[in-house]
N, C-alpha and C. Protein backbone atom coordinates (compact mmCIF):
# COMPACT_ATOMS: atom_id res chain seq x y z
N UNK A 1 0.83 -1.20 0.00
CA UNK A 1 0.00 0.00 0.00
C UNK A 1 0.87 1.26 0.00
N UNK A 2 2.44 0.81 0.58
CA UNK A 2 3.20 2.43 0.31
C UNK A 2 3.60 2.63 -0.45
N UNK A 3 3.76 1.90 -1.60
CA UNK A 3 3.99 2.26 -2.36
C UNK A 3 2.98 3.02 -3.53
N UNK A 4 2.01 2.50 -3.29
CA UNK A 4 0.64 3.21 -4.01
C UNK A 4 0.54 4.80 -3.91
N UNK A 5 0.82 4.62 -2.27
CA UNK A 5 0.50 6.17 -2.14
C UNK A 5 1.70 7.00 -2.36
N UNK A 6 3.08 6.50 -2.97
CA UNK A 6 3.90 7.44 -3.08
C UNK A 6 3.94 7.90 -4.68
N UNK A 7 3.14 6.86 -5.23
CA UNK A 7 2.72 6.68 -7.11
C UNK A 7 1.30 7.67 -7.28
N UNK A 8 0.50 7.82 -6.32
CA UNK A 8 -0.46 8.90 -6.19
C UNK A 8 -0.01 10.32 -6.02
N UNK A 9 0.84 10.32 -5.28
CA UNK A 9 1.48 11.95 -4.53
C UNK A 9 2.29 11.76 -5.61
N UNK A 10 3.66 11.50 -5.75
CA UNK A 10 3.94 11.67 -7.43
C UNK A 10 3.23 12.42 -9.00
N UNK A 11 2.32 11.30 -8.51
CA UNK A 11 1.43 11.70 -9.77
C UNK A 11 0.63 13.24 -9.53
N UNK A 12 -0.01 13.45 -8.22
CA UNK A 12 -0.43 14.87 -7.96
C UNK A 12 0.19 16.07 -8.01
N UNK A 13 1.64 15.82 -7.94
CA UNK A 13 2.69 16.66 -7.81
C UNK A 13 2.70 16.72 -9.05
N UNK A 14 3.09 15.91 -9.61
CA UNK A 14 3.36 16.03 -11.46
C UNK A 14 2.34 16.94 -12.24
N UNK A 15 0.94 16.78 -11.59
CA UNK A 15 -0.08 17.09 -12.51
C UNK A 15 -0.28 18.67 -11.94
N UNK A 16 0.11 18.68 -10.38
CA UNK A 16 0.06 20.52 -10.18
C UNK A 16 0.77 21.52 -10.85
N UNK A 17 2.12 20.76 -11.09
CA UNK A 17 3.64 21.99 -11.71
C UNK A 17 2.61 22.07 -13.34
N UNK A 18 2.23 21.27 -14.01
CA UNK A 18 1.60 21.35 -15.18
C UNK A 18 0.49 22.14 -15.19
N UNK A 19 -0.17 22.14 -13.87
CA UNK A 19 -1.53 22.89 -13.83
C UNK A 19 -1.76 24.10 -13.50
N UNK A 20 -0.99 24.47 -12.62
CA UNK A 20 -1.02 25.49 -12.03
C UNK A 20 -0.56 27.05 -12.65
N UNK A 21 0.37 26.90 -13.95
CA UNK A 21 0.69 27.93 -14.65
C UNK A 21 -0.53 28.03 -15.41
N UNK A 22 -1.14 26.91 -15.86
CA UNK A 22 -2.22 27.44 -16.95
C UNK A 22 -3.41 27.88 -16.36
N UNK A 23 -3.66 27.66 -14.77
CA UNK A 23 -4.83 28.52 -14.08
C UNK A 23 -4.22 30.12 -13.94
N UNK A 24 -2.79 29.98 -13.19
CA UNK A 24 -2.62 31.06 -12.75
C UNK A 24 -2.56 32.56 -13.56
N UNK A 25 -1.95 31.78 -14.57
CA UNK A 25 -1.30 33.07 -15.64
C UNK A 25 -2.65 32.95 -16.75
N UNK A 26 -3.81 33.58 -17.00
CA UNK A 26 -4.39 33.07 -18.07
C UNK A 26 -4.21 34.56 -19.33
N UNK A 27 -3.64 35.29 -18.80
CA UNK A 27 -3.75 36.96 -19.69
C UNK A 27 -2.07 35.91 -20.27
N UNK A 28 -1.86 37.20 -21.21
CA UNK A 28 -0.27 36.87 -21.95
C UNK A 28 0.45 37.93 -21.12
N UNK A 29 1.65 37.04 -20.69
CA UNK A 29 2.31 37.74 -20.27
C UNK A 29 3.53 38.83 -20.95
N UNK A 30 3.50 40.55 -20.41
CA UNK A 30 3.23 41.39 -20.98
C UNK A 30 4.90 41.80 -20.52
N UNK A 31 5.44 41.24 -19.10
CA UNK A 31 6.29 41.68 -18.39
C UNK A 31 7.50 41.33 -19.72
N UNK A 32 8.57 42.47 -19.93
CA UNK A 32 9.86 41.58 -20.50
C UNK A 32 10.68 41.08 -19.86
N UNK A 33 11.16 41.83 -18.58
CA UNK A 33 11.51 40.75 -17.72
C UNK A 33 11.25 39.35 -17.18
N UNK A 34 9.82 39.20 -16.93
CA UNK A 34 9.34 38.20 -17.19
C UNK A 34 9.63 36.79 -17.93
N UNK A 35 9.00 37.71 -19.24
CA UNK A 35 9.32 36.93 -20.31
C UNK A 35 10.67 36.66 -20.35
N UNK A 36 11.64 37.06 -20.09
CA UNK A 36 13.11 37.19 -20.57
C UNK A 36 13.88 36.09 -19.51
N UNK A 37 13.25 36.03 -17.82
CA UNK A 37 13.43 35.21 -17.06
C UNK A 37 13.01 33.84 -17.51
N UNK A 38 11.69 33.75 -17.86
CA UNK A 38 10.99 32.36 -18.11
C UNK A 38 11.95 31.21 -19.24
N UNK A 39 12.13 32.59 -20.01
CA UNK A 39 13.00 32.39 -21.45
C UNK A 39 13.98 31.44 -21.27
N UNK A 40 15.22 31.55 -19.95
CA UNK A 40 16.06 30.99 -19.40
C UNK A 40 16.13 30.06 -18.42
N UNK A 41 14.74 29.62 -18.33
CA UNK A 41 14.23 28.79 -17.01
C UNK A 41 14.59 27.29 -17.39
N UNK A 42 14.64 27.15 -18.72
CA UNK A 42 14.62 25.65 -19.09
C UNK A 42 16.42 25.31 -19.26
N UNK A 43 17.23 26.39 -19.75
CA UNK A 43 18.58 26.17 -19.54
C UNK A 43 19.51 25.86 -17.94
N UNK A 44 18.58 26.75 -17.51
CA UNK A 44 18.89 27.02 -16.02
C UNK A 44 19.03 25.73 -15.40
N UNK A 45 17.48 24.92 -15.46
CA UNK A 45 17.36 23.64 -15.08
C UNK A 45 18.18 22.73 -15.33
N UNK A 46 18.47 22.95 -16.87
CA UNK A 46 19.00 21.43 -17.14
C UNK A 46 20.77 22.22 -17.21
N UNK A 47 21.13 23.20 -16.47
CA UNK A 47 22.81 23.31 -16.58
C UNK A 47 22.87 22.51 -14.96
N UNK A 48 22.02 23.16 -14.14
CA UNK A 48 22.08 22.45 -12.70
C UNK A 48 21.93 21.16 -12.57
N UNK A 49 21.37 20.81 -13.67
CA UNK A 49 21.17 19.14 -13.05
C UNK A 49 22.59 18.92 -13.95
N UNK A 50 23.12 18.97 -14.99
CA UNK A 50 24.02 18.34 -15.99
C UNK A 50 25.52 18.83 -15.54
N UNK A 51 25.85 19.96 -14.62
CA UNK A 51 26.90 20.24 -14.15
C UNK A 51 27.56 19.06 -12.98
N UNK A 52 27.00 19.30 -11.88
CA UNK A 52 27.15 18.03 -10.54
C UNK A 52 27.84 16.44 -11.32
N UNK A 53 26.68 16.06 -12.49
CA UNK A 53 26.96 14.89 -12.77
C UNK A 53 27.88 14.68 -13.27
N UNK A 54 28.79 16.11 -14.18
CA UNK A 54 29.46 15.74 -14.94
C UNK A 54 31.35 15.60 -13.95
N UNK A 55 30.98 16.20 -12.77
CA UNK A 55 32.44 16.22 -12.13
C UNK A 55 31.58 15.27 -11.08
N UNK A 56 30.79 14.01 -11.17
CA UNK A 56 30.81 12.71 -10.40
C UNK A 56 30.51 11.78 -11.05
N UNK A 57 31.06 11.96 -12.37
CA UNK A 57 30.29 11.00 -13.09
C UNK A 57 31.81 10.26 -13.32
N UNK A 58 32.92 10.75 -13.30
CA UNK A 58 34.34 9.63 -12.99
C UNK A 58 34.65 9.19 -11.81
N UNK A 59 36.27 8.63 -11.94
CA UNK A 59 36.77 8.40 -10.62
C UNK A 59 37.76 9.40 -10.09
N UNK A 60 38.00 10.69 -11.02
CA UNK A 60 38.96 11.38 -10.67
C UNK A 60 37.84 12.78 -11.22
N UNK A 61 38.79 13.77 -10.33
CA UNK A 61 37.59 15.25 -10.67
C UNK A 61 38.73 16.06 -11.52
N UNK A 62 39.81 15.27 -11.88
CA UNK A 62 40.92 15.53 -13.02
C UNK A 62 40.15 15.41 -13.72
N UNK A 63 39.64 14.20 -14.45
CA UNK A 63 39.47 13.61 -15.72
C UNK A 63 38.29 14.28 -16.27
N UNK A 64 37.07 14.45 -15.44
CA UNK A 64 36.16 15.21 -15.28
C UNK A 64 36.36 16.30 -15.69
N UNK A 65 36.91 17.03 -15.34
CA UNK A 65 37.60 18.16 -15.46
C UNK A 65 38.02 18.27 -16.98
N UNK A 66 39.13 17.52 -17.26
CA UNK A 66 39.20 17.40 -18.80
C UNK A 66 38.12 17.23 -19.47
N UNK A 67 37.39 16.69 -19.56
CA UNK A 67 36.39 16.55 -20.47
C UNK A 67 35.60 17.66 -20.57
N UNK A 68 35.34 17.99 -19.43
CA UNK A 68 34.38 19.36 -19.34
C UNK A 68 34.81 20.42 -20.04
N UNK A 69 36.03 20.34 -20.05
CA UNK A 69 36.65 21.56 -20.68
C UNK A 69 37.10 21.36 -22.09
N UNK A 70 37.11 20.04 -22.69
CA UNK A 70 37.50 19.76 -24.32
C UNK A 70 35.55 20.04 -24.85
N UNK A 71 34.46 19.91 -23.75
CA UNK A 71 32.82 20.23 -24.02
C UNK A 71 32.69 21.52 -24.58
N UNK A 72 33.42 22.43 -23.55
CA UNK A 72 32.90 23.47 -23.51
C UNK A 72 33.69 24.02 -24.72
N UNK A 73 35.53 23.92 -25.16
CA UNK A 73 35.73 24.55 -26.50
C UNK A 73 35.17 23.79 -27.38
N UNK A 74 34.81 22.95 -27.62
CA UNK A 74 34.24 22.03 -29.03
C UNK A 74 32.35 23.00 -28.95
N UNK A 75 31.95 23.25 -27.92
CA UNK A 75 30.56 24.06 -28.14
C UNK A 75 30.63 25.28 -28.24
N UNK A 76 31.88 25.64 -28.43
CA UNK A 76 32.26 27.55 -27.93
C UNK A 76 32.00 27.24 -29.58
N UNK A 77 32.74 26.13 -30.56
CA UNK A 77 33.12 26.38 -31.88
C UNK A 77 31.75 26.02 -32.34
N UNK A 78 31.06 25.37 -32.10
CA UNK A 78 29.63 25.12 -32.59
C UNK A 78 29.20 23.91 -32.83
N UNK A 79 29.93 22.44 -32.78
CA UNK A 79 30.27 21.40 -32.81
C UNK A 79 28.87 20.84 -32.90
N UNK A 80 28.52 19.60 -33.41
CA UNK A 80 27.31 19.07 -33.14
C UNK A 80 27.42 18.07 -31.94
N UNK A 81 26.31 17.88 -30.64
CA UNK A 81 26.23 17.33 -29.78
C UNK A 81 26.52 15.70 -29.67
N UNK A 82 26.39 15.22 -30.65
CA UNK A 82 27.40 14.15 -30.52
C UNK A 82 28.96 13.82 -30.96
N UNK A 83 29.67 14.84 -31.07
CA UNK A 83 30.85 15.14 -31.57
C UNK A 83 31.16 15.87 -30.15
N UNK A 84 30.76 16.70 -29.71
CA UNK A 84 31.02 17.11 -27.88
C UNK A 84 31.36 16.14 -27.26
N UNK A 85 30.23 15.18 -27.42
CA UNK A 85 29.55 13.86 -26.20
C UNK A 85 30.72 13.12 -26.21
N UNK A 86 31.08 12.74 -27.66
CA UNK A 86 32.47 11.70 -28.09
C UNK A 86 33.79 12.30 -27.47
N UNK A 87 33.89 13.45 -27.90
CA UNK A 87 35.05 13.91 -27.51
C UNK A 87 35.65 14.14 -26.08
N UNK A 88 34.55 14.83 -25.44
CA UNK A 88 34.30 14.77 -23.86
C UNK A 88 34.50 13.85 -23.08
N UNK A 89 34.21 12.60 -24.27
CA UNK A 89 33.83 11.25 -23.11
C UNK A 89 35.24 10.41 -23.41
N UNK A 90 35.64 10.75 -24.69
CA UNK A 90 37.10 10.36 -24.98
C UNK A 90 38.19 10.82 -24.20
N UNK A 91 38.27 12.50 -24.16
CA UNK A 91 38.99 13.01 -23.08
C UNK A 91 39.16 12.44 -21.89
N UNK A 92 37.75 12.49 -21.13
CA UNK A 92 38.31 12.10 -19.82
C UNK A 92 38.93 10.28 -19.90
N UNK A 93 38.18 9.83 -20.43
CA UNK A 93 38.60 8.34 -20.60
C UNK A 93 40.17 8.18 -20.97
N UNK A 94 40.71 8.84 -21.69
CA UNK A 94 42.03 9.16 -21.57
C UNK A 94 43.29 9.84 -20.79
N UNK A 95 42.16 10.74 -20.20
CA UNK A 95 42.87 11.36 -18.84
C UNK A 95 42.84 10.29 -17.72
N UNK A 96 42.15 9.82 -17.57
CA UNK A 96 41.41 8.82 -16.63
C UNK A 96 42.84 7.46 -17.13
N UNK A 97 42.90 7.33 -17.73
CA UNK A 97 43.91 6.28 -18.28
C UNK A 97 45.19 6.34 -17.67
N UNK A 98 45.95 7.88 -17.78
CA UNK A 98 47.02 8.10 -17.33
C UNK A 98 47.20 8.45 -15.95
N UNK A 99 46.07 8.59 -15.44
CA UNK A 99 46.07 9.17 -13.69
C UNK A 99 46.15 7.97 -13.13
């Protein structure tokens, strides 16, 4: 049964974050700030969740480290996201080799 009720509250939670902007806000929003905040809300999210993982996602915060940083010039140049992913993941795997 506890588990039922943690698949219910889940699910209520899920269905409020979805619900609750489309009661609350029903005019268009007019603010540019606003708008300009909201704009950045979805990067925001997913840099916070994708940062943490990426310096615990080895065994060294070297290697990590390398990779993060062969990510970030290969996206400074415009690279396509699986050419980052490879390279990133090659880096540290190679840093990771020699440590």
């Amino acid at each position: 049964m506890k588990i039922y009720s943690y698949i219910i509250l889940m699910a209520v939670t899920t269905y409020l974050i979805r619900m609750l902007p489309l009661v609350l806000f029903q005019k268009p929003i007019k603010s540019l700030f606003l708008k300009s905040f909201l704009y950045y809300v979805p990067y925001t999210c997913l840099t916070v969740m994708t940062i943490p993982a990426i310096f615990t996602s080895t065994a060294s915060v070297i290697s990590a480290t390398v990779g993060f940083i062969v990510a970030v010039i290969l996206g400074f140049y415009r690279k396509s996201l699986p050419v980052v992913a490879a390279f990133a993941c090659l880096a540290a795997f190679i840093t990771e080799r020699f440590l």
